[in-house]
PDB file of N, CA and C in Angstrom:
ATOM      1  N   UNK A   1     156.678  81.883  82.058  1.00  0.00           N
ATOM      2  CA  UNK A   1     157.760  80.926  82.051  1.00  0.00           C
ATOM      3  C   UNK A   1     158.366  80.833  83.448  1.00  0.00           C
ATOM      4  N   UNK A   2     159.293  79.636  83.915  1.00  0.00           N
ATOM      5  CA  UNK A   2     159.674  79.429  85.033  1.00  0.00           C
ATOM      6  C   UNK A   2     160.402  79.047  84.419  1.00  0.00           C
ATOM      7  N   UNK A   3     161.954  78.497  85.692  1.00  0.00           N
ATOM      8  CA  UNK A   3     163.409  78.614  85.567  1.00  0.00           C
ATOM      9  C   UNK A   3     163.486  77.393  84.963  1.00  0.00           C
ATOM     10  N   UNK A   4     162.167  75.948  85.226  1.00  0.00           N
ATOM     11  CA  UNK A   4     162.689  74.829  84.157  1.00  0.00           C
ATOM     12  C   UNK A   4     161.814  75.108  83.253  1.00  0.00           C
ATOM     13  N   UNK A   5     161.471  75.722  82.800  1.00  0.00           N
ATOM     14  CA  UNK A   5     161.209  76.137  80.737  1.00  0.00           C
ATOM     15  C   UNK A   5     162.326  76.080  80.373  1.00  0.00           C
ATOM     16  N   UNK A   6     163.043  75.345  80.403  1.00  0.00           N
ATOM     17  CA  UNK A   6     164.504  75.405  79.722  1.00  0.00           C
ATOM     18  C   UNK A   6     164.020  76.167  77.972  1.00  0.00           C
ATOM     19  N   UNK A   7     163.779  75.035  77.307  1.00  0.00           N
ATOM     20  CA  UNK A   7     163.285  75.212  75.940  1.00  0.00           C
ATOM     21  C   UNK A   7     162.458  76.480  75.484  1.00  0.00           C
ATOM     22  N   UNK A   8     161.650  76.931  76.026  1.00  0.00           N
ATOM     23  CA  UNK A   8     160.871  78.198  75.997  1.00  0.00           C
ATOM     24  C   UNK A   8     161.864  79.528  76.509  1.00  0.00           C
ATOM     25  N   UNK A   9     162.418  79.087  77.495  1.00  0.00           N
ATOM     26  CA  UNK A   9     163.407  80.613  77.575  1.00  0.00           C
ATOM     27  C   UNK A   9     164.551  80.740  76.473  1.00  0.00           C
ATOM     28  N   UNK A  10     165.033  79.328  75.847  1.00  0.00           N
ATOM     29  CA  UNK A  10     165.687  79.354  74.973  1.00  0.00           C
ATOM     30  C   UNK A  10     165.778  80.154  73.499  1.00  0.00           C
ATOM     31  N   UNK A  11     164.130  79.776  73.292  1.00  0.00           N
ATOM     32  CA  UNK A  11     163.629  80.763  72.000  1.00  0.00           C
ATOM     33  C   UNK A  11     163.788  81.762  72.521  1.00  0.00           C
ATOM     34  N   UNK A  12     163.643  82.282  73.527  1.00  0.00           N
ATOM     35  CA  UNK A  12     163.272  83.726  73.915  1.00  0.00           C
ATOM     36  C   UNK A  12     164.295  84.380  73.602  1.00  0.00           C
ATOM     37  N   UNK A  13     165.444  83.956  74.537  1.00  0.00           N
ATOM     38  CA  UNK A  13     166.841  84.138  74.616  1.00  0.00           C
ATOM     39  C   UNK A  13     166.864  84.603  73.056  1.00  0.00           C
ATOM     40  N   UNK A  14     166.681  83.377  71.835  1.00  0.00           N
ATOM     41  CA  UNK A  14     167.429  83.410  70.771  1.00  0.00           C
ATOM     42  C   UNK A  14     166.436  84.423  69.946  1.00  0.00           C
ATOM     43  N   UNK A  15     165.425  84.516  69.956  1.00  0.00           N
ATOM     44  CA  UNK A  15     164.665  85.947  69.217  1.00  0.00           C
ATOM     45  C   UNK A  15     164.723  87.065  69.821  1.00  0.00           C
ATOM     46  N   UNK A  16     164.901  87.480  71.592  1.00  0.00           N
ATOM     47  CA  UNK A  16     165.337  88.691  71.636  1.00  0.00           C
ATOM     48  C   UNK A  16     167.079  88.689  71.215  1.00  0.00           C
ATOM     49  N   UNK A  17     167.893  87.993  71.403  1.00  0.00           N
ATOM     50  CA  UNK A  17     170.165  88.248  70.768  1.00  0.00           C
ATOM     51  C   UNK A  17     169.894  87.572  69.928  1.00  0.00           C
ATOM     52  N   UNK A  18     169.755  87.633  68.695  1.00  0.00           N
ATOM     53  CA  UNK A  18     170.149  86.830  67.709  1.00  0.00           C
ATOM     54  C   UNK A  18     171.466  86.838  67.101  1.00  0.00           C
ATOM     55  N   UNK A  19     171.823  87.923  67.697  1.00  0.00           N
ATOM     56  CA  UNK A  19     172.991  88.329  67.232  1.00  0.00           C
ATOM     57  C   UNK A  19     174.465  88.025  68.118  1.00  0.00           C
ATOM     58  N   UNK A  20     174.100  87.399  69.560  1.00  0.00           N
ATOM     59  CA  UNK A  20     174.851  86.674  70.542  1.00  0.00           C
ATOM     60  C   UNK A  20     175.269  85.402  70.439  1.00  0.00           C
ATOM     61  N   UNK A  21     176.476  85.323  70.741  1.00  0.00           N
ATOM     62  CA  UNK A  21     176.745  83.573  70.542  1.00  0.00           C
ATOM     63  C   UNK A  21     176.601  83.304  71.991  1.00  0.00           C
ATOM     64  N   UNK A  22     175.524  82.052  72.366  1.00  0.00           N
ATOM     65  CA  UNK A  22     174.925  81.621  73.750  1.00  0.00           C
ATOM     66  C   UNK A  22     176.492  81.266  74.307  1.00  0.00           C
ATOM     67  N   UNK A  23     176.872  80.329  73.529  1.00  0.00           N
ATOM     68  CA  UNK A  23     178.216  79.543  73.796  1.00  0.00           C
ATOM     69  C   UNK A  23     179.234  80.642  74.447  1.00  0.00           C
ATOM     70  N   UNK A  24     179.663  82.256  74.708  1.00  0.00           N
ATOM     71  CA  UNK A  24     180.353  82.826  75.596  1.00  0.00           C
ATOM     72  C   UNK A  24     179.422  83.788  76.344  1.00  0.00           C
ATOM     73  N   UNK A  25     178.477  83.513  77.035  1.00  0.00           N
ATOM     74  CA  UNK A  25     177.292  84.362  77.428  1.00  0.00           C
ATOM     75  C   UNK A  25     178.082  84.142  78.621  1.00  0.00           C
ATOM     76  N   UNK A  26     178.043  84.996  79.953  1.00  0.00           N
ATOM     77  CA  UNK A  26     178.351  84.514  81.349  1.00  0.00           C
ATOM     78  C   UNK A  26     177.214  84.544  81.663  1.00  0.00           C
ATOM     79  N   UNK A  27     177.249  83.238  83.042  1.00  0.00           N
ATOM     80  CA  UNK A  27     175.798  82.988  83.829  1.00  0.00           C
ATOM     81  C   UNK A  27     175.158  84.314  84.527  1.00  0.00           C
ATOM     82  N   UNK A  28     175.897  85.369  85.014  1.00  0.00           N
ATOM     83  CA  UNK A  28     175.732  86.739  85.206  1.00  0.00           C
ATOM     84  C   UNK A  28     174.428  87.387  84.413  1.00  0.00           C
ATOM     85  N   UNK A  29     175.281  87.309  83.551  1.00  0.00           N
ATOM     86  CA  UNK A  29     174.805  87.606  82.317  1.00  0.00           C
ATOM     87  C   UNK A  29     173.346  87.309  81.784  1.00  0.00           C
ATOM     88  N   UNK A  30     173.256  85.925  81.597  1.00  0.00           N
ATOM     89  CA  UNK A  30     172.576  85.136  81.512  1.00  0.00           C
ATOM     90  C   UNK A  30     171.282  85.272  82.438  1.00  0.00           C
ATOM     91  N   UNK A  31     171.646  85.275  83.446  1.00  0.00           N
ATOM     92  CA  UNK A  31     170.495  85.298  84.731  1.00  0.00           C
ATOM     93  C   UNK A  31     169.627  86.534  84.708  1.00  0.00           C
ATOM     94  N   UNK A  32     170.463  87.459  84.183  1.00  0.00           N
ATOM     95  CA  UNK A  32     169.640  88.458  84.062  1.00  0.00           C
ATOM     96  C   UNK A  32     168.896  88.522  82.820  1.00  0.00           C
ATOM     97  N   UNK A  33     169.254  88.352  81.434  1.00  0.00           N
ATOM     98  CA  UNK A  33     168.374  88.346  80.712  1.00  0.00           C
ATOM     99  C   UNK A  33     167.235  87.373  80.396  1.00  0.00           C
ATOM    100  N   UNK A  34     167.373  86.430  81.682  1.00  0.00           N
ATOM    101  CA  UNK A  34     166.317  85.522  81.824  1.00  0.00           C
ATOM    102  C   UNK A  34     165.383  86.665  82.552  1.00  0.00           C
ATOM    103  N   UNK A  35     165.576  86.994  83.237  1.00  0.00           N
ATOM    104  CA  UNK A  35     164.866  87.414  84.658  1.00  0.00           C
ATOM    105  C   UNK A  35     163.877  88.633  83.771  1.00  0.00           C
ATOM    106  N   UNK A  36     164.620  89.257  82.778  1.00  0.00           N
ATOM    107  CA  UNK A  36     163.928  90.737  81.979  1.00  0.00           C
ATOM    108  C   UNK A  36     163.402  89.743  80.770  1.00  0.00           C
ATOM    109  N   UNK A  37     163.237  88.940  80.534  1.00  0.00           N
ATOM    110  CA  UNK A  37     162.497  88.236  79.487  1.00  0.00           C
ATOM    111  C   UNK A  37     161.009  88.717  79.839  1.00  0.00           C
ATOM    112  N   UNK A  38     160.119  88.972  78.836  1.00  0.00           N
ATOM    113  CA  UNK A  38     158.456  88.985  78.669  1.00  0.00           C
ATOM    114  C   UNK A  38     158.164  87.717  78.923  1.00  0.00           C
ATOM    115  N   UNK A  39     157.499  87.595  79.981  1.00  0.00           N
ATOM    116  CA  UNK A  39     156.462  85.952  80.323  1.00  0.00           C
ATOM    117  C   UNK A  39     157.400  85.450  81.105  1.00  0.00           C
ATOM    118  N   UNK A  40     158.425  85.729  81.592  1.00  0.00           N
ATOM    119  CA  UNK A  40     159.315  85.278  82.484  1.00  0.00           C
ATOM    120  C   UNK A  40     158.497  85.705  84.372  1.00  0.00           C
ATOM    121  N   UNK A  41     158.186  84.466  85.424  1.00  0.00           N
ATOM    122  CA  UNK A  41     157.306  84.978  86.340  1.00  0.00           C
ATOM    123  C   UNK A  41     157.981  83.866  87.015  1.00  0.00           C
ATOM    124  N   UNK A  42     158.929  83.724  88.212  1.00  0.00           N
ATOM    125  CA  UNK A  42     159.603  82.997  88.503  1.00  0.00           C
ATOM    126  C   UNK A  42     160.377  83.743  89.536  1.00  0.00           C
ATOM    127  N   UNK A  43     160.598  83.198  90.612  1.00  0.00           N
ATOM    128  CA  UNK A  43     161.871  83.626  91.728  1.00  0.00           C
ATOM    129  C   UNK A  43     162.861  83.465  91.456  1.00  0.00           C
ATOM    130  N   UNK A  44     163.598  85.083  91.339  1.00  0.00           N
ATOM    131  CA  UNK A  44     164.923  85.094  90.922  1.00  0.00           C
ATOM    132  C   UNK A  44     165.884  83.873  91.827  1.00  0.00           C
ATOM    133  N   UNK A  45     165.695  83.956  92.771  1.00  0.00           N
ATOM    134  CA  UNK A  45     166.691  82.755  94.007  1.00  0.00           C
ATOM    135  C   UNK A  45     166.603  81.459  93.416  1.00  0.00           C
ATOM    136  N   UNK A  46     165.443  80.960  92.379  1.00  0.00           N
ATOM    137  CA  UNK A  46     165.262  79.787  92.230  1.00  0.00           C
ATOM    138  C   UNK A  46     166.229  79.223  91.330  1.00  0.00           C
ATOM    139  N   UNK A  47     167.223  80.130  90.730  1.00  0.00           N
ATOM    140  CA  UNK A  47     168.071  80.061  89.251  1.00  0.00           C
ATOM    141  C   UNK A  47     169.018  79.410  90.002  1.00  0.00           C
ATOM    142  N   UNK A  48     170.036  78.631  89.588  1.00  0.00           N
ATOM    143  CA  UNK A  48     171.318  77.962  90.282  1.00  0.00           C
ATOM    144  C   UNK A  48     172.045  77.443  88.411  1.00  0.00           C
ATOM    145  N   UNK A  49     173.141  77.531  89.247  1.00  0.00           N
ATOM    146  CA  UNK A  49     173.996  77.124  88.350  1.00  0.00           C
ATOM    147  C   UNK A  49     173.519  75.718  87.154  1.00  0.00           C
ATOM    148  N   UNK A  50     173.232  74.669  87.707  1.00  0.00           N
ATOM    149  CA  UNK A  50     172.702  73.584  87.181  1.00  0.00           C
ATOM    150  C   UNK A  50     171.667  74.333  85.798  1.00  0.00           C
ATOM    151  N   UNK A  51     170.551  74.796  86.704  1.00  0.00           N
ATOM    152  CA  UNK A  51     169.282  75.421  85.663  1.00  0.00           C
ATOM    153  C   UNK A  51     169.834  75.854  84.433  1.00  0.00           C
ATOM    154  N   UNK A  52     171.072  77.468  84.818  1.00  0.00           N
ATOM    155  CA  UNK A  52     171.437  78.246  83.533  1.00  0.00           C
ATOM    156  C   UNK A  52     172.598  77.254  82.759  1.00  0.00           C
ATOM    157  N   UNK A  53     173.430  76.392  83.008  1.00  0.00           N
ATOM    158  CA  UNK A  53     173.668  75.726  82.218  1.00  0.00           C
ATOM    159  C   UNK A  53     172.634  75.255  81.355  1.00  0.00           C
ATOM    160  N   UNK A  54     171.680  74.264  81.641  1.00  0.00           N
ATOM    161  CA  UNK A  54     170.673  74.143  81.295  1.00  0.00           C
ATOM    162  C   UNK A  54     170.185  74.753  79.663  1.00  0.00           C
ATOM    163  N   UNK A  55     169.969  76.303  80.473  1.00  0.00           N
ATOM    164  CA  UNK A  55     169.292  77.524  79.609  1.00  0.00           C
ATOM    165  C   UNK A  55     170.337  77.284  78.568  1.00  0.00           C
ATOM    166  N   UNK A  56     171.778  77.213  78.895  1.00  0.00           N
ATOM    167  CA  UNK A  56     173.070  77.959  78.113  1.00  0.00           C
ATOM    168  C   UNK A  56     172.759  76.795  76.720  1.00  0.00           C
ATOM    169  N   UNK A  57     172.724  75.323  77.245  1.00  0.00           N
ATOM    170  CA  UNK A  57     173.027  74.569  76.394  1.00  0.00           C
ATOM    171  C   UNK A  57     171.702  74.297  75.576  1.00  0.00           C
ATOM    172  N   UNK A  58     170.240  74.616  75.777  1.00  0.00           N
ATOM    173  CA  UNK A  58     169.627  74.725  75.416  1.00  0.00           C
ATOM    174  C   UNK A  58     169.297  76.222  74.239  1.00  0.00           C
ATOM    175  N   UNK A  59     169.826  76.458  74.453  1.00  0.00           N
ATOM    176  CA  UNK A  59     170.283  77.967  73.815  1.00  0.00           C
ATOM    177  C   UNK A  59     170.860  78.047  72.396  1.00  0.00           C
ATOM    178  N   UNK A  60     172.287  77.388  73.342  1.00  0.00           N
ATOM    179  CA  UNK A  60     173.336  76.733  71.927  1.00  0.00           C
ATOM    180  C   UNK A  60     172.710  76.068  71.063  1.00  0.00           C
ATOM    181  N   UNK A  61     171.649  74.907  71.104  1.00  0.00           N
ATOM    182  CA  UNK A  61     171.301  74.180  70.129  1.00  0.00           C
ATOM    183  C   UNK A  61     170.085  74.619  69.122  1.00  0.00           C
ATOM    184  N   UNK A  62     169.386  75.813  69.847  1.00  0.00           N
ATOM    185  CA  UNK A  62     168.184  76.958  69.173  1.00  0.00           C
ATOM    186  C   UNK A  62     168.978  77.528  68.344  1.00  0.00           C
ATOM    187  N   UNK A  63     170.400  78.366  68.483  1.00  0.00           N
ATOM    188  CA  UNK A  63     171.608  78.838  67.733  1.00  0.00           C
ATOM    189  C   UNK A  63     171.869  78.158  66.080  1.00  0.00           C
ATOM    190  N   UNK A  64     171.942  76.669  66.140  1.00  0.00           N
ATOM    191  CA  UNK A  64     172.470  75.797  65.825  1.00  0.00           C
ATOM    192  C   UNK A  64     171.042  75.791  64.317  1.00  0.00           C
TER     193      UNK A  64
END
């Protein structure tokens, strides 16, 4: 996966925390459990604010 898999890091996100609500995750936060995701192969520098919104709101709606 890379930083625009939005949708694919999303599942990921939501089958490894299922138990997290995406909706108060910090991008901190966030960036890192992108980065320790399995199949995740991507330059950490490449993440920016724009992307993990992205992830966040893509997240929320896997939640949903």
């Amino acid at each position: 996966m890379k930083w625009t898999d939005t949708y694919a890091i999303a599942e990921a996100l939501y089958d490894k925390f299922p138990d997290v609500d995406p909706a108060g995750v910090r991008f901190t936060d966030l960036r890192r459990w992108v980065l320790e995701l399995d199949g995740f192969a991507d330059a950490p520098e490449r993440s920016g604010e724009k992307i993990l919104e992205a992830i966040q709101q893509a997240w929320i709606q896997e939640a949903e």
